[in-house]
PDB file of N, CA and C in Angstrom:
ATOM      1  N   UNK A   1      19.259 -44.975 -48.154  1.00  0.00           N
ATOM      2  CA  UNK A   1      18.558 -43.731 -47.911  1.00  0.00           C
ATOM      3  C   UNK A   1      19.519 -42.581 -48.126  1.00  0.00           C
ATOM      4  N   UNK A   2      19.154 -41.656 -48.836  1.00  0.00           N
ATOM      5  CA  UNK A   2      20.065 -40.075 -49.195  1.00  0.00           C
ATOM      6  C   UNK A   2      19.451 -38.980 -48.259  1.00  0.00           C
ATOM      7  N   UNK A   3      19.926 -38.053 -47.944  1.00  0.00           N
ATOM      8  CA  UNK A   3      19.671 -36.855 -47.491  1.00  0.00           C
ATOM      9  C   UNK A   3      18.957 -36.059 -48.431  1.00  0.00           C
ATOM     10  N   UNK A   4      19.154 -35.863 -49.546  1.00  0.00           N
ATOM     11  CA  UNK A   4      18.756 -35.203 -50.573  1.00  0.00           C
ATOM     12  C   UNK A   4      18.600 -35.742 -51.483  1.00  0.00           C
ATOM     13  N   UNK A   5      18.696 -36.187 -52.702  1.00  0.00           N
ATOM     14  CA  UNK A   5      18.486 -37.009 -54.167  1.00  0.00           C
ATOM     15  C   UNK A   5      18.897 -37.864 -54.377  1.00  0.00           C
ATOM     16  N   UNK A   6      18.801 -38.622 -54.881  1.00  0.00           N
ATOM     17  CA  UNK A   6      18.995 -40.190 -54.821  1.00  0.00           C
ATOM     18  C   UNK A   6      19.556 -39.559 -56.107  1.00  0.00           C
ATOM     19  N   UNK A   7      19.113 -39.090 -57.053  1.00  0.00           N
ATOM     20  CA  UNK A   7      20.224 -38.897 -58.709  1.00  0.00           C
ATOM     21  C   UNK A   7      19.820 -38.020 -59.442  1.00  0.00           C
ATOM     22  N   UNK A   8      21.200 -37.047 -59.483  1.00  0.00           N
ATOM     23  CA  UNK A   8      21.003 -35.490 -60.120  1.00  0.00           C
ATOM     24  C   UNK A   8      21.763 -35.107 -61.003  1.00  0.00           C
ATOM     25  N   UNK A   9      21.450 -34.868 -61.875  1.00  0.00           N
ATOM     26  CA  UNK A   9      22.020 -34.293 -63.252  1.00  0.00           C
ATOM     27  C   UNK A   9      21.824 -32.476 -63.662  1.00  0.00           C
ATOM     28  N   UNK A  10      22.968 -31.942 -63.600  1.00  0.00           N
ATOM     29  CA  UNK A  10      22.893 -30.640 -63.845  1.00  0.00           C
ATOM     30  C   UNK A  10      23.824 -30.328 -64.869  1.00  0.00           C
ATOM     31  N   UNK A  11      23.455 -29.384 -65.764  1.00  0.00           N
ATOM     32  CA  UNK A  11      23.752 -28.572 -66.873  1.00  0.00           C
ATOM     33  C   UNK A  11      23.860 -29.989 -68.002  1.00  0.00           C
ATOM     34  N   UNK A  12      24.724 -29.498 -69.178  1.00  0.00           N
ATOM     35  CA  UNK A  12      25.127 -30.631 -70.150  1.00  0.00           C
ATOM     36  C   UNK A  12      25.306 -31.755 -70.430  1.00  0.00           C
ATOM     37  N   UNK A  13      24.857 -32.290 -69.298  1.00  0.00           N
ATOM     38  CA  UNK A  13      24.500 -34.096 -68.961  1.00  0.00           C
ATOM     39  C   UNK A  13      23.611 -34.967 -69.503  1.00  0.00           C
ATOM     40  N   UNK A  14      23.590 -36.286 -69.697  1.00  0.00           N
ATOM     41  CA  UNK A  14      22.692 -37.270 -69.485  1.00  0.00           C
ATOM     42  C   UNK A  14      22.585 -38.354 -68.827  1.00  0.00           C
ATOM     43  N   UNK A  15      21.619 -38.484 -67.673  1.00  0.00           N
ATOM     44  CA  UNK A  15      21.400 -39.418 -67.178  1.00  0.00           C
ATOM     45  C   UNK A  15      20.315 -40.489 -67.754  1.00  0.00           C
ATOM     46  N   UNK A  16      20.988 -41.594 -67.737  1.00  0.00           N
ATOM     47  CA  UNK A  16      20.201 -43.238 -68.358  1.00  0.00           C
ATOM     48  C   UNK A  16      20.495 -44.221 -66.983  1.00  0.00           C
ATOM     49  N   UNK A  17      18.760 -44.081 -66.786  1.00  0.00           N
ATOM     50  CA  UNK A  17      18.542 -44.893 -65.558  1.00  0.00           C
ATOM     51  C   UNK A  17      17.697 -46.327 -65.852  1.00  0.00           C
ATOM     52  N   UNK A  18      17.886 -47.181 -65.743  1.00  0.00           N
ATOM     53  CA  UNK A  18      16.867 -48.358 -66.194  1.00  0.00           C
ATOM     54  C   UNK A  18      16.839 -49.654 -65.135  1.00  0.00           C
ATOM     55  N   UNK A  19      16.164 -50.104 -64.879  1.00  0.00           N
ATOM     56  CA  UNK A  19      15.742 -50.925 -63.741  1.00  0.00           C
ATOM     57  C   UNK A  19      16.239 -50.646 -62.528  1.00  0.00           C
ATOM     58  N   UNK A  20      15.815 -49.954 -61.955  1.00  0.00           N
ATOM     59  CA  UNK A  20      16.752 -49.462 -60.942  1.00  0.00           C
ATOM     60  C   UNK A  20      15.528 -48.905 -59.873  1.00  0.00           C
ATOM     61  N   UNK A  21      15.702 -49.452 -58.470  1.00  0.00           N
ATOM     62  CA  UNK A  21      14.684 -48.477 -57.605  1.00  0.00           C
ATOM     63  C   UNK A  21      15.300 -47.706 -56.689  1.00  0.00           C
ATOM     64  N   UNK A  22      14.927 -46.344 -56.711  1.00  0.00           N
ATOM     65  CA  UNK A  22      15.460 -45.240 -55.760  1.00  0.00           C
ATOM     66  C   UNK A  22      14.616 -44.824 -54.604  1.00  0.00           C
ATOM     67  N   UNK A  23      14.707 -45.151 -53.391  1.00  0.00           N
ATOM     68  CA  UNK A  23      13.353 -45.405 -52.308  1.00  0.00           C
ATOM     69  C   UNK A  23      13.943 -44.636 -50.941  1.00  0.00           C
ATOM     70  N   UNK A  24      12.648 -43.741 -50.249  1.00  0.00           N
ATOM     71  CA  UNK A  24      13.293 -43.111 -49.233  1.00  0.00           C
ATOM     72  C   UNK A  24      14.399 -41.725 -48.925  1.00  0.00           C
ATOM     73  N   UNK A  25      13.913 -41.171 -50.213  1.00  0.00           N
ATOM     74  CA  UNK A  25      15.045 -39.956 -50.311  1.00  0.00           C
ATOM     75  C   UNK A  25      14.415 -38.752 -49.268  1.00  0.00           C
ATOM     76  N   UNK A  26      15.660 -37.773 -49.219  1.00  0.00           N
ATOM     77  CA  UNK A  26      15.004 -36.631 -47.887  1.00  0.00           C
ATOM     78  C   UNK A  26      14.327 -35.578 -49.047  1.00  0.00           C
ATOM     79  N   UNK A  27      14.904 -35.248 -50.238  1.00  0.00           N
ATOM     80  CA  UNK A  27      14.268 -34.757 -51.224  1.00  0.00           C
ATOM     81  C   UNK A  27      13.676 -34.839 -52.397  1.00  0.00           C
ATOM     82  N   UNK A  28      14.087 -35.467 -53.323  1.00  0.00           N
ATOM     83  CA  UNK A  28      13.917 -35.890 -54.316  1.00  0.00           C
ATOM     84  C   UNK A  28      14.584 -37.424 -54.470  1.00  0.00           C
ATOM     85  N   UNK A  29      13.692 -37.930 -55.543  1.00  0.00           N
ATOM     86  CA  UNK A  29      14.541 -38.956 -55.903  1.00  0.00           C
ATOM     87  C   UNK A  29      15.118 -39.021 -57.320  1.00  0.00           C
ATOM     88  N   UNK A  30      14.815 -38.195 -58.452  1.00  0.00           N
ATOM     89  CA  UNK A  30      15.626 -37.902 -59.513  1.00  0.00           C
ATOM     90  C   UNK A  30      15.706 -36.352 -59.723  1.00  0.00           C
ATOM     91  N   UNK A  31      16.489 -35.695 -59.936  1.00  0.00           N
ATOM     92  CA  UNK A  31      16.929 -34.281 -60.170  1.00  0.00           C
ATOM     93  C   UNK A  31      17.488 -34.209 -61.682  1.00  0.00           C
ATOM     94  N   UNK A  32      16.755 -33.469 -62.694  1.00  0.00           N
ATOM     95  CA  UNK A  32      17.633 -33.052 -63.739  1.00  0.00           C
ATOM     96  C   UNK A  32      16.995 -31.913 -64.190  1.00  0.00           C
ATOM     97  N   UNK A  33      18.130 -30.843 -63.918  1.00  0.00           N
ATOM     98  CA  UNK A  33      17.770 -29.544 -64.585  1.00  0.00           C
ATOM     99  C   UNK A  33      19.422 -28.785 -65.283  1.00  0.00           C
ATOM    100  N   UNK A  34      19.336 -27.615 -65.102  1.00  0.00           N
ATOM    101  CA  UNK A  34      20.079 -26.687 -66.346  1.00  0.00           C
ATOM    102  C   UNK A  34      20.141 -27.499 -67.321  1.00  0.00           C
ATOM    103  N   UNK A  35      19.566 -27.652 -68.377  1.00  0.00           N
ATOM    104  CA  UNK A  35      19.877 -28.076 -69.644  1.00  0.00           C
ATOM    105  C   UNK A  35      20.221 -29.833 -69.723  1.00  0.00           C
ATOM    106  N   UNK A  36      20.116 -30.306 -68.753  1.00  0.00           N
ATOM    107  CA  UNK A  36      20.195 -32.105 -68.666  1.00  0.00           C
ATOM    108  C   UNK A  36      19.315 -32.948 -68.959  1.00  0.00           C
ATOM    109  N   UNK A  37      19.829 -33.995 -69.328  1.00  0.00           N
ATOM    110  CA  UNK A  37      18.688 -34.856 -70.304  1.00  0.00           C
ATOM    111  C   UNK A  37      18.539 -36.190 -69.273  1.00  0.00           C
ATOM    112  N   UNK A  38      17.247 -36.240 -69.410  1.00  0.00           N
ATOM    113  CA  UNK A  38      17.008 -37.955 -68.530  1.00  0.00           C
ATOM    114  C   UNK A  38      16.514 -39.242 -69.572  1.00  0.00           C
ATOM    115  N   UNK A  39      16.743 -40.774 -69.466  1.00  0.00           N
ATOM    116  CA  UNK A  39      15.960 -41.330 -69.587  1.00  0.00           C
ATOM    117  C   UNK A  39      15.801 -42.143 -68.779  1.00  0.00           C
ATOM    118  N   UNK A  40      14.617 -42.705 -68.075  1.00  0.00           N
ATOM    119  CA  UNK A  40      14.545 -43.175 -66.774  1.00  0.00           C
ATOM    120  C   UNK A  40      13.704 -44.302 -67.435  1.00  0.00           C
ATOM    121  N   UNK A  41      13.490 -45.809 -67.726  1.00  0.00           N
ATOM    122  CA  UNK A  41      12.916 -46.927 -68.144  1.00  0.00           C
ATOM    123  C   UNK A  41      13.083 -47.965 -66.852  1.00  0.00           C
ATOM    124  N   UNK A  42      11.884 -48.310 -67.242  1.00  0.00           N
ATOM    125  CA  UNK A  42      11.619 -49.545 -65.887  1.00  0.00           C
ATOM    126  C   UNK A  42      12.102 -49.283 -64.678  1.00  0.00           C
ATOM    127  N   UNK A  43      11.902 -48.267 -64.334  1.00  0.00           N
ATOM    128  CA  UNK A  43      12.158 -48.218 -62.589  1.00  0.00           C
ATOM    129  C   UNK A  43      10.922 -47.812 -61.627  1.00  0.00           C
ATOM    130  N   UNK A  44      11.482 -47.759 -60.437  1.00  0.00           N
ATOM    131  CA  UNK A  44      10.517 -47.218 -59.131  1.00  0.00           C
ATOM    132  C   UNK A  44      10.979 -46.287 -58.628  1.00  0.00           C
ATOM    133  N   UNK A  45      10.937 -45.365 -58.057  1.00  0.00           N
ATOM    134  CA  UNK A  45      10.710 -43.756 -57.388  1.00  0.00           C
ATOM    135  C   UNK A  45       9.604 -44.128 -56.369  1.00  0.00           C
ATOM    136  N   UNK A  46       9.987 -43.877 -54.890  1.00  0.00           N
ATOM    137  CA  UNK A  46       9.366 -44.197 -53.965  1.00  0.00           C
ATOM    138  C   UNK A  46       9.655 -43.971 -52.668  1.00  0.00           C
ATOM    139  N   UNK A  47       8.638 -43.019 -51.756  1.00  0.00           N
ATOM    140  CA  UNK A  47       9.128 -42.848 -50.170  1.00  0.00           C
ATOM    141  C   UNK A  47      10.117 -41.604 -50.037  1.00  0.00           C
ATOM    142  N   UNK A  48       9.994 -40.571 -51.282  1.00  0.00           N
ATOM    143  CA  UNK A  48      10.551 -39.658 -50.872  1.00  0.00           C
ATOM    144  C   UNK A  48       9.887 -38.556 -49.549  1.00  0.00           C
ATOM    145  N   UNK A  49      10.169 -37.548 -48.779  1.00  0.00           N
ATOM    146  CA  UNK A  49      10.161 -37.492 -47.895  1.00  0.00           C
ATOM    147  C   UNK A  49       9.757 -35.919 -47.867  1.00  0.00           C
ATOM    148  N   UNK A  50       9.983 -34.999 -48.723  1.00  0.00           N
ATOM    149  CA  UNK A  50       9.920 -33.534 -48.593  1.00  0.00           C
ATOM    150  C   UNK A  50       8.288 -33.350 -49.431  1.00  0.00           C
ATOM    151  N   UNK A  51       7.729 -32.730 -48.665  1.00  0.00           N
ATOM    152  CA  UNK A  51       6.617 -32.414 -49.319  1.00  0.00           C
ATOM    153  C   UNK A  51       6.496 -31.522 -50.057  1.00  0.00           C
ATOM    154  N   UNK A  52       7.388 -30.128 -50.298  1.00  0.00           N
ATOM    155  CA  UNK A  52       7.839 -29.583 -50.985  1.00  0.00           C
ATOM    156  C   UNK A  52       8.309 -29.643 -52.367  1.00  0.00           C
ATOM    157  N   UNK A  53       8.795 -30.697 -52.483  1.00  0.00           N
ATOM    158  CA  UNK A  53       9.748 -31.768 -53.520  1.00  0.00           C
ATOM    159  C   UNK A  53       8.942 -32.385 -54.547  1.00  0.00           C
ATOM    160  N   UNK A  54       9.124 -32.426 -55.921  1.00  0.00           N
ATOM    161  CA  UNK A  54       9.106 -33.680 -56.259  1.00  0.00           C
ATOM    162  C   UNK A  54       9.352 -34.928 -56.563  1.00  0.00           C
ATOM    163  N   UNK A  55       9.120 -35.970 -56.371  1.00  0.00           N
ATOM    164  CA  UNK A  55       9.317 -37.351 -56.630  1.00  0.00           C
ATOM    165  C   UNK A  55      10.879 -37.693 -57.573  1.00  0.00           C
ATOM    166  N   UNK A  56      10.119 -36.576 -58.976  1.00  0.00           N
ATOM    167  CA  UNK A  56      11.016 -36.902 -60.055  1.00  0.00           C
ATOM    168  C   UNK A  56      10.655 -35.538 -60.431  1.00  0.00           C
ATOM    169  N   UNK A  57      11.786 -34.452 -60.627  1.00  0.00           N
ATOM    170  CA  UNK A  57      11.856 -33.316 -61.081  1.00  0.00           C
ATOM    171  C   UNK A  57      12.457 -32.666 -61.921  1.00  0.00           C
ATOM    172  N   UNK A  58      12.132 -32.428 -63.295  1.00  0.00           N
ATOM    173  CA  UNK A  58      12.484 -31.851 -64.110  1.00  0.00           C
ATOM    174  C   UNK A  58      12.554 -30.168 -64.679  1.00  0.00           C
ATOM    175  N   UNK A  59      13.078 -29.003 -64.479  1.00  0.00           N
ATOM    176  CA  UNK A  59      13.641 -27.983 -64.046  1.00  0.00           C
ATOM    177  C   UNK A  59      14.396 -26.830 -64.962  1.00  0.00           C
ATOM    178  N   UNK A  60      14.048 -26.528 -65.852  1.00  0.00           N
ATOM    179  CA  UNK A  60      14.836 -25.396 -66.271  1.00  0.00           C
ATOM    180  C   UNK A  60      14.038 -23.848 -66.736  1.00  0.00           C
ATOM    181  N   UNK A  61      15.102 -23.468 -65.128  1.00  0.00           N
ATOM    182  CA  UNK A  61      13.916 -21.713 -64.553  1.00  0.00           C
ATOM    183  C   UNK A  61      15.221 -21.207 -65.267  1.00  0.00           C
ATOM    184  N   UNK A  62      16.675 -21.369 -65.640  1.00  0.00           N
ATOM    185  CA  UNK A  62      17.279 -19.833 -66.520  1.00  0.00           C
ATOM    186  C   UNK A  62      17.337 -19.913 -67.866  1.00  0.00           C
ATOM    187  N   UNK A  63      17.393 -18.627 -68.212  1.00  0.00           N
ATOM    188  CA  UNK A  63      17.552 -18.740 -69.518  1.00  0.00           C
ATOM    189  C   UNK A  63      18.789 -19.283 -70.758  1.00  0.00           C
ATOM    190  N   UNK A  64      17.923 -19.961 -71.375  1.00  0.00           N
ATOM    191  CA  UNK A  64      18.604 -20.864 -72.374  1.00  0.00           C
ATOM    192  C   UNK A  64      19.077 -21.987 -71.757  1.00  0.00           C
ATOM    193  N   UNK A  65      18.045 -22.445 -70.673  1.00  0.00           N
ATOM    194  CA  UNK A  65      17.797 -23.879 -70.171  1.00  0.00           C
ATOM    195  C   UNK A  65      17.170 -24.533 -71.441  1.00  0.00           C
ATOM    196  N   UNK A  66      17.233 -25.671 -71.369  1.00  0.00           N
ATOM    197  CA  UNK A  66      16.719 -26.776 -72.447  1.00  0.00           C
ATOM    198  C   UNK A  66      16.271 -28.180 -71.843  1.00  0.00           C
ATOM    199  N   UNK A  67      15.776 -28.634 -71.058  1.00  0.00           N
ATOM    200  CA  UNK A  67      15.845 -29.518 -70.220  1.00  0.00           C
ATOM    201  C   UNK A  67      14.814 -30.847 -70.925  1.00  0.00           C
ATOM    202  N   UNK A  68      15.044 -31.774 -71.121  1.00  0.00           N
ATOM    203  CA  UNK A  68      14.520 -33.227 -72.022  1.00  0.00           C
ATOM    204  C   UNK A  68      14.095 -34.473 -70.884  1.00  0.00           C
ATOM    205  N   UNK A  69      13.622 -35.091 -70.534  1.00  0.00           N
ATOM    206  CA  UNK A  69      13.117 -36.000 -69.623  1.00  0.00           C
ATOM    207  C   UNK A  69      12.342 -36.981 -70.512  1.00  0.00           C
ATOM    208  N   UNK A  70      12.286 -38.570 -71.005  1.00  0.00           N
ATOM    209  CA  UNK A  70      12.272 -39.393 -71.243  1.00  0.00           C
ATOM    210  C   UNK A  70      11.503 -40.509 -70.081  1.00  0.00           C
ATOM    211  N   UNK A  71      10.281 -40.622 -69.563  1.00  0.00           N
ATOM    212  CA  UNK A  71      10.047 -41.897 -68.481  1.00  0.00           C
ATOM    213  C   UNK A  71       9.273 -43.013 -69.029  1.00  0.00           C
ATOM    214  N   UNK A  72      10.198 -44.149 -68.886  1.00  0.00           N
ATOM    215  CA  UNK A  72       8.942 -45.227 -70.227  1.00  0.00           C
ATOM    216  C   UNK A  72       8.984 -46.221 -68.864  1.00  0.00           C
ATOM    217  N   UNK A  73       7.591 -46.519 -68.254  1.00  0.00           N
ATOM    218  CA  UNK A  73       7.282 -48.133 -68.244  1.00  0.00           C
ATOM    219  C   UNK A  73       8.310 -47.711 -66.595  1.00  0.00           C
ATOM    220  N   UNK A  74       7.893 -46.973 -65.970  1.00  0.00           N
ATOM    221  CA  UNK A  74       8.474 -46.812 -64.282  1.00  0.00           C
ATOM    222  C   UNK A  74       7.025 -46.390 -63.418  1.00  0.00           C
ATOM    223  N   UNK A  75       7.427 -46.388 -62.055  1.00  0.00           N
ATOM    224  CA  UNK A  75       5.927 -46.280 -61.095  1.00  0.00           C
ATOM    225  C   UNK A  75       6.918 -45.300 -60.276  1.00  0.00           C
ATOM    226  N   UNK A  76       6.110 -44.085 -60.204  1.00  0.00           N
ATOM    227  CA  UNK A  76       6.479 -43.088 -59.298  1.00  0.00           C
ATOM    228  C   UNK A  76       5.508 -43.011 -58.206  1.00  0.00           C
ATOM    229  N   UNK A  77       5.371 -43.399 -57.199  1.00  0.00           N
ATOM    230  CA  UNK A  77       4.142 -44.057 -56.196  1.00  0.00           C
ATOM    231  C   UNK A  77       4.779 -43.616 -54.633  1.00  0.00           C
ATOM    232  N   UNK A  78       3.944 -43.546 -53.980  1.00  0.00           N
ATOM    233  CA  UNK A  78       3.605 -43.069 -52.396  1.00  0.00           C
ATOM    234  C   UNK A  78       5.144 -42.217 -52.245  1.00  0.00           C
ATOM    235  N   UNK A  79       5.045 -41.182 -52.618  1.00  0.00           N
ATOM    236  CA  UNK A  79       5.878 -39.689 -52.381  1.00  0.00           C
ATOM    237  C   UNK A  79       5.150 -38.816 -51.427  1.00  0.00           C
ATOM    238  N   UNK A  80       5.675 -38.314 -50.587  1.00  0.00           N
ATOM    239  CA  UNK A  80       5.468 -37.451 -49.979  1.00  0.00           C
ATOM    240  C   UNK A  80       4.815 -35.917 -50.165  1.00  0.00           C
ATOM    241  N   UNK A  81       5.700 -35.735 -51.238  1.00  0.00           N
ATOM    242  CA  UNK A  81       5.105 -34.556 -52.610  1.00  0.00           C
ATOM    243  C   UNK A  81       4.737 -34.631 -53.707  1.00  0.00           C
ATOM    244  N   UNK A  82       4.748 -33.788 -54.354  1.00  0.00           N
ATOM    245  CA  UNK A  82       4.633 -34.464 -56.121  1.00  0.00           C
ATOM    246  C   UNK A  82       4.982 -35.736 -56.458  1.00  0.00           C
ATOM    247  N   UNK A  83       4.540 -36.338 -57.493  1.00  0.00           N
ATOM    248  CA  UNK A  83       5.841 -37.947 -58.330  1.00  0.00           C
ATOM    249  C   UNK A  83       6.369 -36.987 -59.286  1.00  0.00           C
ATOM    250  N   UNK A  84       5.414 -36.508 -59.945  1.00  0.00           N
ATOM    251  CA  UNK A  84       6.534 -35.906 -61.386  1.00  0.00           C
ATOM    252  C   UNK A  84       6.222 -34.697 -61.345  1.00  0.00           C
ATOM    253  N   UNK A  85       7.037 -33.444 -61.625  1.00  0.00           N
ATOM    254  CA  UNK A  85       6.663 -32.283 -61.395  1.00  0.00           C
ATOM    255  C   UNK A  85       7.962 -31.587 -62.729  1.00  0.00           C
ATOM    256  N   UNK A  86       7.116 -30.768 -63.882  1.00  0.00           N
ATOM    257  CA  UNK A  86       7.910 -29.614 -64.791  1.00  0.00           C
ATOM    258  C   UNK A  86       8.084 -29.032 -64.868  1.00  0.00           C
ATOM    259  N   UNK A  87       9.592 -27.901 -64.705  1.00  0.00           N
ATOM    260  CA  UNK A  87       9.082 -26.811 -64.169  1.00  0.00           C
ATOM    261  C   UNK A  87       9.900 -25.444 -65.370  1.00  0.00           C
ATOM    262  N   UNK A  88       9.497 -25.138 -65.960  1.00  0.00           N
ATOM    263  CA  UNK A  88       9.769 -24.162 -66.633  1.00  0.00           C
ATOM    264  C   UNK A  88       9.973 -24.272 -68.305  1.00  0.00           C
ATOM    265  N   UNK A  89      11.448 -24.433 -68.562  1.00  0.00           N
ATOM    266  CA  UNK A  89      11.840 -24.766 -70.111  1.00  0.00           C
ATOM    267  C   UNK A  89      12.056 -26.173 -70.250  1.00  0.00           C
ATOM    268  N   UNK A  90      10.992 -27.175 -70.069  1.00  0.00           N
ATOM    269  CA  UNK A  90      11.559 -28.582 -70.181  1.00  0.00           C
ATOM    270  C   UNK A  90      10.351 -29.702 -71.426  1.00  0.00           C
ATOM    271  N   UNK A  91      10.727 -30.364 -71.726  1.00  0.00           N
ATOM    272  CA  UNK A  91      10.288 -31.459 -72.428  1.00  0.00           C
ATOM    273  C   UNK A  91      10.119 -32.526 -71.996  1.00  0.00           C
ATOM    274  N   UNK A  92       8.867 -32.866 -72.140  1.00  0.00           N
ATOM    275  CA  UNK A  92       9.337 -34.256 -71.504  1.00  0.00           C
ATOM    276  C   UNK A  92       8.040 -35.476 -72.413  1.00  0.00           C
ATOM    277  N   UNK A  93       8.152 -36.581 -71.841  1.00  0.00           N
ATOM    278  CA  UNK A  93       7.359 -38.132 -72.195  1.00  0.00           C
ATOM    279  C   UNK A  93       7.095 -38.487 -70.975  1.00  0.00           C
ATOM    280  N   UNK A  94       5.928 -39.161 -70.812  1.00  0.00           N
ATOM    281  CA  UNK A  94       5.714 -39.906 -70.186  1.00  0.00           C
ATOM    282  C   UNK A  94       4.793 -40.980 -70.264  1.00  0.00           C
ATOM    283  N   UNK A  95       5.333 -42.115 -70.657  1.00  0.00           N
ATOM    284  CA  UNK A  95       4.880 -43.639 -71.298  1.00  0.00           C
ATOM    285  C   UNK A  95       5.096 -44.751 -70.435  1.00  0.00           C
ATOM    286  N   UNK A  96       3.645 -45.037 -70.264  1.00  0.00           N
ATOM    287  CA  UNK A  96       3.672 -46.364 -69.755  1.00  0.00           C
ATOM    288  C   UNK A  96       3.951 -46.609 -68.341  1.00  0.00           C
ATOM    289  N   UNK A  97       3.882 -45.326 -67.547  1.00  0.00           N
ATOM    290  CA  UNK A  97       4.109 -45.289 -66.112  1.00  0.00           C
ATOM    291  C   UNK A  97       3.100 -44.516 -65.405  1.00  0.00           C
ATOM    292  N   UNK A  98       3.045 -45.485 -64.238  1.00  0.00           N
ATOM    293  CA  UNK A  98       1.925 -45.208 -63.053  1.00  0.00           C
ATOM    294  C   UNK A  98       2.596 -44.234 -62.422  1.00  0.00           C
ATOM    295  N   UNK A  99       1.736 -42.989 -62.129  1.00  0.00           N
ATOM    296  CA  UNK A  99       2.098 -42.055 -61.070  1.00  0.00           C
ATOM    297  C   UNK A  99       1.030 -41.940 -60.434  1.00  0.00           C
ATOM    298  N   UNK A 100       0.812 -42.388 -59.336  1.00  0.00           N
ATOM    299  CA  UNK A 100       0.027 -42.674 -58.027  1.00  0.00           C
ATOM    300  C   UNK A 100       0.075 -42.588 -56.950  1.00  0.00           C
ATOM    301  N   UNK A 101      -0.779 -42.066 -55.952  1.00  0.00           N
ATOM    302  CA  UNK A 101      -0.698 -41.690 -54.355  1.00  0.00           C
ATOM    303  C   UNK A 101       0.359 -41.402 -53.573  1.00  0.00           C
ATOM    304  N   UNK A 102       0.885 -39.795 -54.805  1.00  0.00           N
ATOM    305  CA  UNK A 102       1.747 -38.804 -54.337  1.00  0.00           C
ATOM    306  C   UNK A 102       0.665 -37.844 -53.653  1.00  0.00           C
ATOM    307  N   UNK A 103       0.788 -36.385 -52.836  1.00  0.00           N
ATOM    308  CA  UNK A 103       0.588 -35.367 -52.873  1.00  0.00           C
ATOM    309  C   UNK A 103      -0.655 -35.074 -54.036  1.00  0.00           C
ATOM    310  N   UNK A 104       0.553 -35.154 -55.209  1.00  0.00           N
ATOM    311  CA  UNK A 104       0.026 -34.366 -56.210  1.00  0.00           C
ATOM    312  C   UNK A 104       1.100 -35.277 -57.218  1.00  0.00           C
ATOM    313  N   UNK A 105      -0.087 -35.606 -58.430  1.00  0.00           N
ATOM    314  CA  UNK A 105       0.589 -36.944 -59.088  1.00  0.00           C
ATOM    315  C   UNK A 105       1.169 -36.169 -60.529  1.00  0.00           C
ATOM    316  N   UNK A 106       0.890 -34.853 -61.467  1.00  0.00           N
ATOM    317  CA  UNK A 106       1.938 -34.412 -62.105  1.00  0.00           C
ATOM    318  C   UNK A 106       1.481 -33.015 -62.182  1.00  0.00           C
ATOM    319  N   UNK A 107       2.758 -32.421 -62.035  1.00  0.00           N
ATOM    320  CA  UNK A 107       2.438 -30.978 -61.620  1.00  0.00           C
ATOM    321  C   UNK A 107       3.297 -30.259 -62.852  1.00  0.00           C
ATOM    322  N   UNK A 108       2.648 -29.803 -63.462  1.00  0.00           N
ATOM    323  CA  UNK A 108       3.436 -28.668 -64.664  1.00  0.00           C
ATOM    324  C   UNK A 108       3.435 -26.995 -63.833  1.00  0.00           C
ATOM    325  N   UNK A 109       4.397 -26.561 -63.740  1.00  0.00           N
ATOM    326  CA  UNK A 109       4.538 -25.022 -63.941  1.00  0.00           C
ATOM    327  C   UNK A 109       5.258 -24.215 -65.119  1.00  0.00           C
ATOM    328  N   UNK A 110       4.538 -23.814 -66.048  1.00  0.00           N
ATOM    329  CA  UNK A 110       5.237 -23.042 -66.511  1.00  0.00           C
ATOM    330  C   UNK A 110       5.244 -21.525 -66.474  1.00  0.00           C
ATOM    331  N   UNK A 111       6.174 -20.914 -67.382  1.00  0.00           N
ATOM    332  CA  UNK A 111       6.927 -19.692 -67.289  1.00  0.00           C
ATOM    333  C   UNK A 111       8.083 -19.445 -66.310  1.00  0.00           C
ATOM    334  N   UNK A 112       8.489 -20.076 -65.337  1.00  0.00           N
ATOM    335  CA  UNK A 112       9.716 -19.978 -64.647  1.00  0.00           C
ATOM    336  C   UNK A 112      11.193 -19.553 -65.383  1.00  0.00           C
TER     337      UNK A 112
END
């Protein structure tokens, strides 16, 4: 169990996550924003805790953010808040994965 994110990637990064379950976080359970790239395959996201939060959050509110997110074949399921939530300058996929009996199962905002 984390206090905050189970796994966060900020600015010029890439995170490659694959079979892997992240369960019980106080905020999130994947974080990637300023300009960071995800690919997250075959995993679980689960039991995060902030209702505020999402599940799996992808994020770029400044300018000349670029933010890329990749989810093939994972279950983002019983979150507290969102499972997947986009929030501004980001890209993303999402293949082959259940997002189910969050809050709110995918939440786009843009213009941030």
């Amino acid at each position: 169990r984390c206090q905050l994110h189970g796994l966060c990637a900020r600015g010029r990064c890439a995170l490659e996550v694959s079979d892997c379950v992240v369960r019980d976080c106080g905020r999130r359970g994947v974080y990637v924003y300023q300009s960071g790239r995800l690919l997250l395959s075959r995993s679980t996201i689960c039991g995060t805790e902030d209702s505020t939060r999402a599940a799996v959050e992808l994020a770029g509110a400044r300018l000349g953010d670029s933010v890329y997110g990749a989810i093939e074949g994972c279950k983002i399921v019983d979150n507290t808040g969102a499972g997947f939530r986009a929030r501004g300058a980001v890209k993303y996929s999402l293949v082959d994965t259940i997002c189910e009996r969050n809050c709110v199962n995918i939440h786009e905002v843009v213009g941030e």
